[in-house]
N, C-alpha and C. Protein backbone atom coordinates (compact mmCIF):
# COMPACT_ATOMS: atom_id res chain seq x y z
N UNK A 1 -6.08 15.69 4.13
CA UNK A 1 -5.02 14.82 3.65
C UNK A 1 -4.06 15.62 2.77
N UNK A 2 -4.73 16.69 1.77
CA UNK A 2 -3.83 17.38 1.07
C UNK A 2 -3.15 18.33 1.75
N UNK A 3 -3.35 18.86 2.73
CA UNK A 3 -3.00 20.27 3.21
C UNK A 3 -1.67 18.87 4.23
N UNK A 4 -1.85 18.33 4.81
CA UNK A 4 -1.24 17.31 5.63
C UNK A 4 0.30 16.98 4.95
N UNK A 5 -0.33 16.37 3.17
CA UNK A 5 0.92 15.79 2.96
C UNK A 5 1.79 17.28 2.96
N UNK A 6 1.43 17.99 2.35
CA UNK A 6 2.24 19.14 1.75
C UNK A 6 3.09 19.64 3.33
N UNK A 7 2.35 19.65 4.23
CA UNK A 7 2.85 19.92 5.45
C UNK A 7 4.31 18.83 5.59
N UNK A 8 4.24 17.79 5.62
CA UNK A 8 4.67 16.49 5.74
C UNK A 8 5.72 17.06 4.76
N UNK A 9 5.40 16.89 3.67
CA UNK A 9 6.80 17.23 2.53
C UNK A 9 7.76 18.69 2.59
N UNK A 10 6.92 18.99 3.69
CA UNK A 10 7.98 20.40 4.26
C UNK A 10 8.91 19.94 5.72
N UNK A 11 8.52 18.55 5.47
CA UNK A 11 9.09 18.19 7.17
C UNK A 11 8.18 18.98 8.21
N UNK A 12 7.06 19.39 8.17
CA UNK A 12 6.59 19.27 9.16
C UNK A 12 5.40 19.01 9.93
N UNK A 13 5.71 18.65 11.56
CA UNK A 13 5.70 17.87 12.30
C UNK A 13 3.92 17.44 12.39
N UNK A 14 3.37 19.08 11.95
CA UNK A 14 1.41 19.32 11.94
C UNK A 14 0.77 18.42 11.37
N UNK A 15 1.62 17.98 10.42
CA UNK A 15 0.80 17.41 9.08
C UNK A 15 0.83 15.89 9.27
N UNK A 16 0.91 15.64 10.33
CA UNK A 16 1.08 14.06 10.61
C UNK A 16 -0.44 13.75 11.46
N UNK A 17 -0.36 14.63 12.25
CA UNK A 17 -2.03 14.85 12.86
C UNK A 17 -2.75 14.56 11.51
N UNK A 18 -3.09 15.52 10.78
CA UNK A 18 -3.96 16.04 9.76
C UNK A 18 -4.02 14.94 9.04
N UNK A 19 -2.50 14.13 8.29
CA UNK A 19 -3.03 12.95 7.87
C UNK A 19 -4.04 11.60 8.50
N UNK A 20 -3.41 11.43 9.69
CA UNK A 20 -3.72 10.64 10.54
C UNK A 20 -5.35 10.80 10.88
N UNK A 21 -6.08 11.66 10.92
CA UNK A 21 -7.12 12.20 11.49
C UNK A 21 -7.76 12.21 9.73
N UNK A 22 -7.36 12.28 8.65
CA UNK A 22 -8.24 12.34 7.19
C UNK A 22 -8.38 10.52 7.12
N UNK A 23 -7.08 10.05 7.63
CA UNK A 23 -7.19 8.64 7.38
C UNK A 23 -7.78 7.59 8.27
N UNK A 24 -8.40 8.53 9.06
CA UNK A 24 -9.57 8.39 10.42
C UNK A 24 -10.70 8.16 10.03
N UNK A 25 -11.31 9.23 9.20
CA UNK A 25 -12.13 9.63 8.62
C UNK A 25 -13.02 8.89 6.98
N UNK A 26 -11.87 8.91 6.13
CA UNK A 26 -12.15 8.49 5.34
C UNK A 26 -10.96 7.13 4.56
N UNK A 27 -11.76 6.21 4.48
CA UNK A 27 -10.92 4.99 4.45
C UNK A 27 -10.48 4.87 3.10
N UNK A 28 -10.70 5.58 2.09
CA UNK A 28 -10.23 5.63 1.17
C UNK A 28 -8.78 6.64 1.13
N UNK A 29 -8.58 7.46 2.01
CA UNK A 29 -7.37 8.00 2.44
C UNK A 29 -6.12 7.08 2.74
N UNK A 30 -6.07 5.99 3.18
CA UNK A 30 -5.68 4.93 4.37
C UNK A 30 -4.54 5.05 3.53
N UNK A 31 -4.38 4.30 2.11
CA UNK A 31 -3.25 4.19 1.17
C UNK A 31 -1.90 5.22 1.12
N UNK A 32 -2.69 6.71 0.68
CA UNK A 32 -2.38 7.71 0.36
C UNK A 32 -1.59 7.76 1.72
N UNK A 33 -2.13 8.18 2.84
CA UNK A 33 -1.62 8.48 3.88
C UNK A 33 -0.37 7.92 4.59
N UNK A 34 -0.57 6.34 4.60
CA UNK A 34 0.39 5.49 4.94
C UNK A 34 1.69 5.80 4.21
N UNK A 35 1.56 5.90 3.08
CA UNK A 35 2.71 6.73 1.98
C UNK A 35 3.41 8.03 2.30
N UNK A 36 2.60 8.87 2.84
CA UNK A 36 2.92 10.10 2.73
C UNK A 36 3.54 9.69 4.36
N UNK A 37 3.40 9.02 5.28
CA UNK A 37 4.05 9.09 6.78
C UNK A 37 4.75 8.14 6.70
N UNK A 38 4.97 7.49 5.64
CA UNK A 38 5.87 6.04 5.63
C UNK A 38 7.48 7.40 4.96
N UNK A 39 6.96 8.11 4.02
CA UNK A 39 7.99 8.63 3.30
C UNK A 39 8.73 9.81 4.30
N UNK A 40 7.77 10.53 5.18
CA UNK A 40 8.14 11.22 6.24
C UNK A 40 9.14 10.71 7.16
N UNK A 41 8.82 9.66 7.68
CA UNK A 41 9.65 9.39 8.86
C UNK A 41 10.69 8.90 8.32
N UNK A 42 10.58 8.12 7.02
CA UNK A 42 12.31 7.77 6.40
C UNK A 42 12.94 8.88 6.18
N UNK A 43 12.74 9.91 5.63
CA UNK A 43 13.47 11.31 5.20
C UNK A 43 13.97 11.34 6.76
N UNK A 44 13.02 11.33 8.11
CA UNK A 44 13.85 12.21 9.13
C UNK A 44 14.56 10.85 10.03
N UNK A 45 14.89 9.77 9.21
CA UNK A 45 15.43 8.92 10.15
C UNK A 45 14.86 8.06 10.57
N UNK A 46 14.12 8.03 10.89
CA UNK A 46 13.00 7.22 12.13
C UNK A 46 12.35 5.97 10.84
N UNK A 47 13.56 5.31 11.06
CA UNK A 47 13.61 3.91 10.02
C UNK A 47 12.14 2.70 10.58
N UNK A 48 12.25 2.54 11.50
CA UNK A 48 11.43 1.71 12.42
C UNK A 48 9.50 2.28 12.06
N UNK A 49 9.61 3.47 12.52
CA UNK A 49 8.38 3.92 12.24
C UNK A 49 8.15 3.94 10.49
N UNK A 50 8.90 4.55 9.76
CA UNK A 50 9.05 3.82 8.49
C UNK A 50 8.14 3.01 8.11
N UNK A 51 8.82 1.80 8.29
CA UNK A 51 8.69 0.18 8.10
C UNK A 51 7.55 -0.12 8.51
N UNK A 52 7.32 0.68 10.15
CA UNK A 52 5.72 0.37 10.58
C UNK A 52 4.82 0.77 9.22
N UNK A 53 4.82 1.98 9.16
CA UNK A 53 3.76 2.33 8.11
C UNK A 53 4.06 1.85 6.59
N UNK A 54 5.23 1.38 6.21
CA UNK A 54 5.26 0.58 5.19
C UNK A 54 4.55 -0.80 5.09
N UNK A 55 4.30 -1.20 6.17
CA UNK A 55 3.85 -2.91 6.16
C UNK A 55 2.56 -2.33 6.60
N UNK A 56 2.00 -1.24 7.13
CA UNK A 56 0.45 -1.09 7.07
C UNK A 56 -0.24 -0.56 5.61
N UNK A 57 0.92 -0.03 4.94
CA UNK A 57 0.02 -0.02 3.29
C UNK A 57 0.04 -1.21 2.98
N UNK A 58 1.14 -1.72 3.16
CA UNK A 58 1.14 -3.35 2.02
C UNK A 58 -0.32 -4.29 2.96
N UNK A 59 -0.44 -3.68 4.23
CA UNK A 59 -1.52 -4.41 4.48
C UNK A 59 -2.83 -4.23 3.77
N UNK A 60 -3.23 -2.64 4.17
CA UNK A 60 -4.03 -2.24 3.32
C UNK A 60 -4.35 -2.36 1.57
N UNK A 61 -3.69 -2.68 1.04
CA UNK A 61 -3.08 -2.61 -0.29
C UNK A 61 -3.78 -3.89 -0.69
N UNK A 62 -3.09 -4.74 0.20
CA UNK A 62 -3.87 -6.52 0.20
C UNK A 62 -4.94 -6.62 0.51
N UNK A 63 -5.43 -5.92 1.54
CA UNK A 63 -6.84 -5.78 1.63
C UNK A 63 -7.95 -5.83 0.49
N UNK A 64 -7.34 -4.07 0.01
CA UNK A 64 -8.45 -3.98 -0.93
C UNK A 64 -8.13 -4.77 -2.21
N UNK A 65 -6.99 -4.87 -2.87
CA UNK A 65 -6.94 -5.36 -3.60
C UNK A 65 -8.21 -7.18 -3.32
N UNK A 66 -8.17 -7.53 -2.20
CA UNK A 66 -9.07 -9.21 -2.53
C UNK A 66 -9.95 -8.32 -2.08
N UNK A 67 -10.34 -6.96 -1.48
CA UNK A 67 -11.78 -6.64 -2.08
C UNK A 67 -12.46 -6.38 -3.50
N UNK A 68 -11.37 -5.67 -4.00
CA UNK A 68 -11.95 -5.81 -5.55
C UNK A 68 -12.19 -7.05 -5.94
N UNK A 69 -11.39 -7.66 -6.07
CA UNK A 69 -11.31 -8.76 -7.08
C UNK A 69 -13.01 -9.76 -6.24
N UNK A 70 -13.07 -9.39 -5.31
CA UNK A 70 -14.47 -10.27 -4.59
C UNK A 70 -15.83 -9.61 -4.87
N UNK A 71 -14.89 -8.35 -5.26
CA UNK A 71 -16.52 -7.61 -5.76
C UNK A 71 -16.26 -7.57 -7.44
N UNK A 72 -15.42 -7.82 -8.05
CA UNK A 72 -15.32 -7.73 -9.53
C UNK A 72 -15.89 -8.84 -10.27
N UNK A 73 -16.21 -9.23 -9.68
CA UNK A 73 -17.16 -11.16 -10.31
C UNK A 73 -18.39 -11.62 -9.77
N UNK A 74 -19.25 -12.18 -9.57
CA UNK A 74 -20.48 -12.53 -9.45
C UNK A 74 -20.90 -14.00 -9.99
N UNK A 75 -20.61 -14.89 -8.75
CA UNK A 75 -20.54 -16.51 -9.06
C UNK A 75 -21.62 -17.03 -8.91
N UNK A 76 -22.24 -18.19 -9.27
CA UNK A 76 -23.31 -19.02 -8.86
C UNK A 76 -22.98 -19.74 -7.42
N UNK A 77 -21.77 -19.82 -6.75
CA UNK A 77 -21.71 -19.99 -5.73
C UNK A 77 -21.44 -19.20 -4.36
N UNK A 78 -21.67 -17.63 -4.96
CA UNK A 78 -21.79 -16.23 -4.09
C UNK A 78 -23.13 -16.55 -3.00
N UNK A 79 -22.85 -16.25 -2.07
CA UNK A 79 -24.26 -16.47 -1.11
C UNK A 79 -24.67 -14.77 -1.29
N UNK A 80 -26.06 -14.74 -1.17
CA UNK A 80 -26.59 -13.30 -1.24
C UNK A 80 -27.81 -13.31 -0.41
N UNK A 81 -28.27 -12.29 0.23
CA UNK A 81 -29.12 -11.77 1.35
C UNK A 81 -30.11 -10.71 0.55
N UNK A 82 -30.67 -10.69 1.63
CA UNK A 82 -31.96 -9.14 1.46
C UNK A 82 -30.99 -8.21 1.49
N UNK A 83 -31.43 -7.43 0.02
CA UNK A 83 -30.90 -5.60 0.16
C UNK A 83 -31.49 -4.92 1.68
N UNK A 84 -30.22 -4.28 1.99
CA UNK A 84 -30.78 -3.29 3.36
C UNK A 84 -31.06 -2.24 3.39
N UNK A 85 -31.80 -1.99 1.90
CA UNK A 85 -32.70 -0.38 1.29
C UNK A 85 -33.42 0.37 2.20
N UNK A 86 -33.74 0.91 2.67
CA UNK A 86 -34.65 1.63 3.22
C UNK A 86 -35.83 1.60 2.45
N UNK A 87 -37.10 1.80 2.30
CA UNK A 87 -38.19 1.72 1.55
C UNK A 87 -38.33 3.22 0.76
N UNK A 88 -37.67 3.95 0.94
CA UNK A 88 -37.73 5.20 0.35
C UNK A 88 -36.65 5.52 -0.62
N UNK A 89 -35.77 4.94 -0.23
CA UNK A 89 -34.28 4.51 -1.58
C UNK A 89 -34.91 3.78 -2.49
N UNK A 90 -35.57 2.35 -2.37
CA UNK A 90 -35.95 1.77 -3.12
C UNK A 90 -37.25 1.52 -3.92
N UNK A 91 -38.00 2.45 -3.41
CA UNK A 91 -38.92 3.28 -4.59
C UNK A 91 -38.27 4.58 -5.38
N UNK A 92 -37.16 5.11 -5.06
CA UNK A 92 -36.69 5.74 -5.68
C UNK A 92 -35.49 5.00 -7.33
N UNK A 93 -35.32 3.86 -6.45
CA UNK A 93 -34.72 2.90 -7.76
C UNK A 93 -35.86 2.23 -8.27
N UNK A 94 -36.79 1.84 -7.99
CA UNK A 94 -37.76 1.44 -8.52
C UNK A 94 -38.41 2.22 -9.73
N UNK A 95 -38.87 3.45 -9.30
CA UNK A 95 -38.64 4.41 -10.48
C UNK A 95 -38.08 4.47 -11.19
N UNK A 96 -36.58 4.73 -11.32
CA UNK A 96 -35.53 5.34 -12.47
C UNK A 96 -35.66 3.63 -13.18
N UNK A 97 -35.54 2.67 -12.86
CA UNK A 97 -35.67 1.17 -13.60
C UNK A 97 -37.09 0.90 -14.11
N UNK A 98 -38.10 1.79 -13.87
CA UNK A 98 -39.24 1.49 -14.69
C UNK A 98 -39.24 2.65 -16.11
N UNK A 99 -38.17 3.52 -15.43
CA UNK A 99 -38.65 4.48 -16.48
C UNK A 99 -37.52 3.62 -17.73
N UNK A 100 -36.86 2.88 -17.98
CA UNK A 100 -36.44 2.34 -18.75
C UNK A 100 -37.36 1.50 -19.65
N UNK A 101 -37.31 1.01 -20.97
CA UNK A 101 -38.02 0.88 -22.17
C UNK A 101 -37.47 -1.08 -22.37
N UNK A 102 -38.47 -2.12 -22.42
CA UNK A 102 -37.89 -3.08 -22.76
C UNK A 102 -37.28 -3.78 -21.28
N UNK A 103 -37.47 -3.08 -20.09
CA UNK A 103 -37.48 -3.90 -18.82
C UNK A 103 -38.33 -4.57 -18.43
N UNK A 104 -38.23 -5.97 -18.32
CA UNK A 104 -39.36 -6.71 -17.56
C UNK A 104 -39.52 -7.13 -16.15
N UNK A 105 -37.87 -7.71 -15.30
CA UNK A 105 -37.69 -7.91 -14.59
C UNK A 105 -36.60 -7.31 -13.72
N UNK A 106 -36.68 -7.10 -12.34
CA UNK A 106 -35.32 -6.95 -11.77
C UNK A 106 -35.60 -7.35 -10.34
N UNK A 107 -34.67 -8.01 -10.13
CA UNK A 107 -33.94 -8.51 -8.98
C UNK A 107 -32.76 -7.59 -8.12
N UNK A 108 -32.85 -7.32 -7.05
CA UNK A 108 -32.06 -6.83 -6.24
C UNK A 108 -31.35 -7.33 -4.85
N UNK A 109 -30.30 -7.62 -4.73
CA UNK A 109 -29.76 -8.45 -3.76
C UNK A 109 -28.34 -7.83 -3.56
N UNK A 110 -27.97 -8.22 -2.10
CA UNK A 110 -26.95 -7.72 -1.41
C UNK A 110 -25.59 -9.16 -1.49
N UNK A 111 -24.96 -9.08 -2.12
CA UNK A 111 -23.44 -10.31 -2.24
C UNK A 111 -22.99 -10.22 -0.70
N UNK A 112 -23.02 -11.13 0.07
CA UNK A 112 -22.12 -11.46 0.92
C UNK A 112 -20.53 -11.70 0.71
N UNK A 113 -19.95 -10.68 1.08
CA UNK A 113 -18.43 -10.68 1.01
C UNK A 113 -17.93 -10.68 2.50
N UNK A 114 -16.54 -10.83 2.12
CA UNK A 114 -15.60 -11.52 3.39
C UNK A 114 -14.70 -10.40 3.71
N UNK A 115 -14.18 -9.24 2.50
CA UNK A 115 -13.31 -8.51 2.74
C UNK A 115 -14.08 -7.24 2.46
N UNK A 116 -13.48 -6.34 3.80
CA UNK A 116 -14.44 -4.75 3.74
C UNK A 116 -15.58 -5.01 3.83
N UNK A 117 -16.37 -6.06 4.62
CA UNK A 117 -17.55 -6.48 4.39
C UNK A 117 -18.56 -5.35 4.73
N UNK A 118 -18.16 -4.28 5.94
CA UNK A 118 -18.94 -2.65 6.07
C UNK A 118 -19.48 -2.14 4.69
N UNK A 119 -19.17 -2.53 3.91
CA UNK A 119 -19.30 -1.66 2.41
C UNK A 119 -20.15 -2.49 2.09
N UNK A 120 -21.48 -2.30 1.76
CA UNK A 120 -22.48 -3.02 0.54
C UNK A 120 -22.33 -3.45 -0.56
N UNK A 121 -21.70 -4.97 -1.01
CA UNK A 121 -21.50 -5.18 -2.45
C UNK A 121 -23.24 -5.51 -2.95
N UNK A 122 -23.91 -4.78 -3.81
CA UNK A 122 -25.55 -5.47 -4.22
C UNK A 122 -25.25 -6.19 -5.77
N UNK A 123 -26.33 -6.50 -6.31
CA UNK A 123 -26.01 -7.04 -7.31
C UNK A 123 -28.07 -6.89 -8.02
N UNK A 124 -27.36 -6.70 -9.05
CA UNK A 124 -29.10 -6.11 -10.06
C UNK A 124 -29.10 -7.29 -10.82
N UNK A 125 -30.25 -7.90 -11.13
CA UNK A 125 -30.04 -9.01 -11.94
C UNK A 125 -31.55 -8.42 -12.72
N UNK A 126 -31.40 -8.37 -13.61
CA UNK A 126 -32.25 -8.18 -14.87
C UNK A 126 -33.12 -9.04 -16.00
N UNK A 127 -34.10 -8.67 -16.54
CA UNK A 127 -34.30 -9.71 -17.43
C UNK A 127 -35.17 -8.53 -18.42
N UNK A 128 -34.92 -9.27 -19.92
CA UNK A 128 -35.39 -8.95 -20.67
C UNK A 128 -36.41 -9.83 -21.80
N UNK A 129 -36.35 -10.47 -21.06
CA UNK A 129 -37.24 -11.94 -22.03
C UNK A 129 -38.44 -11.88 -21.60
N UNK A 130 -39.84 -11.17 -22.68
CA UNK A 130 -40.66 -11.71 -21.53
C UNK A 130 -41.51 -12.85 -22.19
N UNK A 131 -42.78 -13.36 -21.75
CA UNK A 131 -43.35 -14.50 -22.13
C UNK A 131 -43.15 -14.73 -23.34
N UNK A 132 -43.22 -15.93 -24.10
CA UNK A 132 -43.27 -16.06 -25.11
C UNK A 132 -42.67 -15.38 -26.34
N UNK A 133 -41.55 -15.19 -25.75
CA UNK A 133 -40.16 -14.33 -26.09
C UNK A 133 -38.70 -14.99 -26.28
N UNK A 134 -37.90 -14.92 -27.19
CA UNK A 134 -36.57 -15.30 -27.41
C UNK A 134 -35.39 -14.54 -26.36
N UNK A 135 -34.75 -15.33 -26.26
CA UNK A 135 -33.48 -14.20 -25.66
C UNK A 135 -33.19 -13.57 -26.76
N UNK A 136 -32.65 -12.46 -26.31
CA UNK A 136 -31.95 -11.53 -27.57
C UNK A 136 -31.10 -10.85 -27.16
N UNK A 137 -29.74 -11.33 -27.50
CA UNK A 137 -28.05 -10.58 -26.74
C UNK A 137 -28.17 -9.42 -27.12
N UNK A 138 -28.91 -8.76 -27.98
CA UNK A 138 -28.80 -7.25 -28.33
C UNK A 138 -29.38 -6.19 -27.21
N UNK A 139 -30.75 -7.00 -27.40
CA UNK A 139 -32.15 -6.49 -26.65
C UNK A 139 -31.52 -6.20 -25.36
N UNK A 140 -30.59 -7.09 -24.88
CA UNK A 140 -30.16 -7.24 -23.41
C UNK A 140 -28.98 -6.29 -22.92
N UNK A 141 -28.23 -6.02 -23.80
CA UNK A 141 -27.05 -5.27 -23.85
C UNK A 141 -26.99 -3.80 -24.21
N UNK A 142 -28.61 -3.39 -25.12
CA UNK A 142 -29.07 -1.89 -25.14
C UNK A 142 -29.56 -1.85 -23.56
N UNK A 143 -30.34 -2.85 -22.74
CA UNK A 143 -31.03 -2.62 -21.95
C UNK A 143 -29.67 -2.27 -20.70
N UNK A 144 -29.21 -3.22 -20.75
CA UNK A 144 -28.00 -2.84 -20.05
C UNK A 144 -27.14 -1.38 -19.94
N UNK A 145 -26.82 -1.29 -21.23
CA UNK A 145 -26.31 0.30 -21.19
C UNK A 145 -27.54 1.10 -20.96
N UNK A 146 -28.47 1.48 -20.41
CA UNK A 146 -29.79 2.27 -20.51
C UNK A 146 -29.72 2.05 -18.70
N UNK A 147 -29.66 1.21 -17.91
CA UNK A 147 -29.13 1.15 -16.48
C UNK A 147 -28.10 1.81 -16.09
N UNK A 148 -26.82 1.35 -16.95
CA UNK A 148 -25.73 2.09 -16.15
C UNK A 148 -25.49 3.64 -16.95
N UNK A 149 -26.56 4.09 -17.75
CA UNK A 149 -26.44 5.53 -18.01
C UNK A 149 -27.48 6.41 -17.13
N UNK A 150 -28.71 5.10 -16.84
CA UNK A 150 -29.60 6.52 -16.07
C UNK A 150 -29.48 5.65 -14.77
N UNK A 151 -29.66 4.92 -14.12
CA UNK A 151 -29.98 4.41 -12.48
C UNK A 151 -29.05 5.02 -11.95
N UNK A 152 -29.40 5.83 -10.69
CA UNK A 152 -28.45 5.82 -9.92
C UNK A 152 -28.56 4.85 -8.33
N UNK A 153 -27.10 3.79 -8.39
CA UNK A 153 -27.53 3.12 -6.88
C UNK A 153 -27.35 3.49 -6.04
N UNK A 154 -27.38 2.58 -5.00
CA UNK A 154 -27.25 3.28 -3.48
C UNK A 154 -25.35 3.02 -2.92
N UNK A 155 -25.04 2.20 -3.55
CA UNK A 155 -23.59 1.73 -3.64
C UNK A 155 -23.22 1.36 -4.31
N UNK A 156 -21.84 0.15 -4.73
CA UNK A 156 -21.20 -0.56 -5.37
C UNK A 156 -22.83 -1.51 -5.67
N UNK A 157 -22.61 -1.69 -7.28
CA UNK A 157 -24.01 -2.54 -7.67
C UNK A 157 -23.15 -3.48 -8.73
N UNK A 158 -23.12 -4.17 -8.72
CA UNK A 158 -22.71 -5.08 -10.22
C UNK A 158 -24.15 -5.21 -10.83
N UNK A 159 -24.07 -5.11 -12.07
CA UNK A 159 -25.97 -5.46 -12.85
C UNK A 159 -25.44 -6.83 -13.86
N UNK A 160 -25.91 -7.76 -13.88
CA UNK A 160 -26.17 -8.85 -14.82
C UNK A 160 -27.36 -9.00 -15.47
N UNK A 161 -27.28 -9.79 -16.57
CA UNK A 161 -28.12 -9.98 -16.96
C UNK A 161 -29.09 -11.26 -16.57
N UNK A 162 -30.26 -11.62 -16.46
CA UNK A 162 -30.38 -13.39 -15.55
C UNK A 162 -30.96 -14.01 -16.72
N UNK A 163 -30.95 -13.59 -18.05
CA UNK A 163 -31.86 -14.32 -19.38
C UNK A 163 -30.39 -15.18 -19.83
N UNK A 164 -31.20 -16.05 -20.83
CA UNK A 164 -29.76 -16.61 -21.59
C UNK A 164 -29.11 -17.70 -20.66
N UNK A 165 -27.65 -17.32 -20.86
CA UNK A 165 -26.64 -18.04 -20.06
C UNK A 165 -26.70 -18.16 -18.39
N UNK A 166 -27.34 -16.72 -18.33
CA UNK A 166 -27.15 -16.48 -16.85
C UNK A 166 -28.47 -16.84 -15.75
N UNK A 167 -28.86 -17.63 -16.54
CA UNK A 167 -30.44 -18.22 -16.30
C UNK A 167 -30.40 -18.37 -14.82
N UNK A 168 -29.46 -19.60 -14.30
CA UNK A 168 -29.40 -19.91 -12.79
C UNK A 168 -29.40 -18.78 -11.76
N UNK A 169 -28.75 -17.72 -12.45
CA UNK A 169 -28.78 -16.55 -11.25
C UNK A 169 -30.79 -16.05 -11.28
N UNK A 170 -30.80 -16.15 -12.18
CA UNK A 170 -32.68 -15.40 -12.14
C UNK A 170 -33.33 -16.07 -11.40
N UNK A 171 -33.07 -17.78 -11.64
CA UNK A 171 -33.86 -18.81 -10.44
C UNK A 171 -33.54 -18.61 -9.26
N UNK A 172 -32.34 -18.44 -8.97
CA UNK A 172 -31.28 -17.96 -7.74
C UNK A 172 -32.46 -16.75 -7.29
N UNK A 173 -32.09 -15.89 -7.39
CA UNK A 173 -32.51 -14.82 -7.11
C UNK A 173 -33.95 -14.48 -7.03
N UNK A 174 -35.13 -15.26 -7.82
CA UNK A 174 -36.67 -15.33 -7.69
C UNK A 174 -37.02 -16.16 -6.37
N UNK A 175 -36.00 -17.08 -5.95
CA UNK A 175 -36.76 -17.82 -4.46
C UNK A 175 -36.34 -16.76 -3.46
N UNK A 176 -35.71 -15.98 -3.72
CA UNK A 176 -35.39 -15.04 -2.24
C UNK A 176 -35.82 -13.91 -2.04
N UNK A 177 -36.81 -14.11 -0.64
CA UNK A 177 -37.79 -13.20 -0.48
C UNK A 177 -37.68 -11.73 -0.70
N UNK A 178 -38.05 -11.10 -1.12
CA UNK A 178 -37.71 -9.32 -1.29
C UNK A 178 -37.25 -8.89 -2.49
N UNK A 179 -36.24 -10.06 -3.22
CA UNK A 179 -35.24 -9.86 -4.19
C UNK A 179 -36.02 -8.94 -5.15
N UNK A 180 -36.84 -9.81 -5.55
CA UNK A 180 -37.60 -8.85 -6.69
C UNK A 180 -38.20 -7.45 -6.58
N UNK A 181 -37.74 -6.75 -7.17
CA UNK A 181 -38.24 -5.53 -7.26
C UNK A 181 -39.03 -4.47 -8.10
N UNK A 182 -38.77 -5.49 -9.41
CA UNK A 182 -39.79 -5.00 -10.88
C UNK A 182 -40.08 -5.92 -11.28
């Protein structure tokens, strides 16, 4: 993509392949690229082709943008499935989440999304309360930063907490088979 645009911003003709073929490849290119051949063909005229690749970023653009925002939240009315871990990934997260201090529970589940749905949104749901135990927003929020400094996931993970407020997601998430994982 880099060697492409630079080609492209010399006017030439190679670097349209090269984009085209990075933005083949890797879909996080798609943006970048559309830009760099949207800006090409206006410099040499070719208004029409332009416009084509102008209205395929703004497509793309819209895309991801309601992908974020579908993966930036985590509702009680999100439908969620079995993680599609392999058993050898997920003894490997199983590990790095036990080696944490003050974990009692975790839940692991895959968010059903609508946009970019190829991409795995999961979701970690946690608990720190155990029997005969208070919630404690502290307890929960060291435990929290202690996940997103050592776990590493397998993709996009949102982690919640399921004690407290977020109680319904823990019930949510304990009837569905597999979910649990610690």
């Amino acid at each position: 993509l880099s060697l492409g645009g630079r080609l492209l911003v010399r006017d030439d003709e190679t670097g349209r392949a090269m984009v085209e073929r990075a933005m083949q490849l890797d879909e996080d290119a798609i943006l970048r690229g559309c830009e760099l051949l949207r800006d090409y063909h206006w410099r040499n005229g070719r208004k029409e082709e332009a416009n084509a690749w102008h209205q395929r970023l703004i497509d793309r653009a819209q895309l991801q943008q309601a992908g974020d925002k579908e993966r930036n939240q985590v509702l009680l009315a999100d439908k969620f499935e079995r993680h599609d871990l392999p058993e050898d990934a997920l003894a490997g997260l199983r590990a790095q989440l036990r080696a944490i201090p003050d974990l009692r529970k975790a839940y692991f589940v895959k968010k059903r999304v609508k946009h970019l749905a190829h991409r795995p949104c999961y979701v970690l749901g946690f608990s720190v309360t155990g029997s005969f135990q208070f919630h404690s927003k502290k307890r929960a929020a060291e435990v929290l930063q202690r996940i997103q400094e050592a776990v590493q996931f397998p993709g996009e993970t949102m982690i919640i907490n399921v004690d407290g407020d977020n109680y319904r997601f823990g019930r949510k998430f304990r009837w569905m088979r597999g979910a649990r994982i610690l």
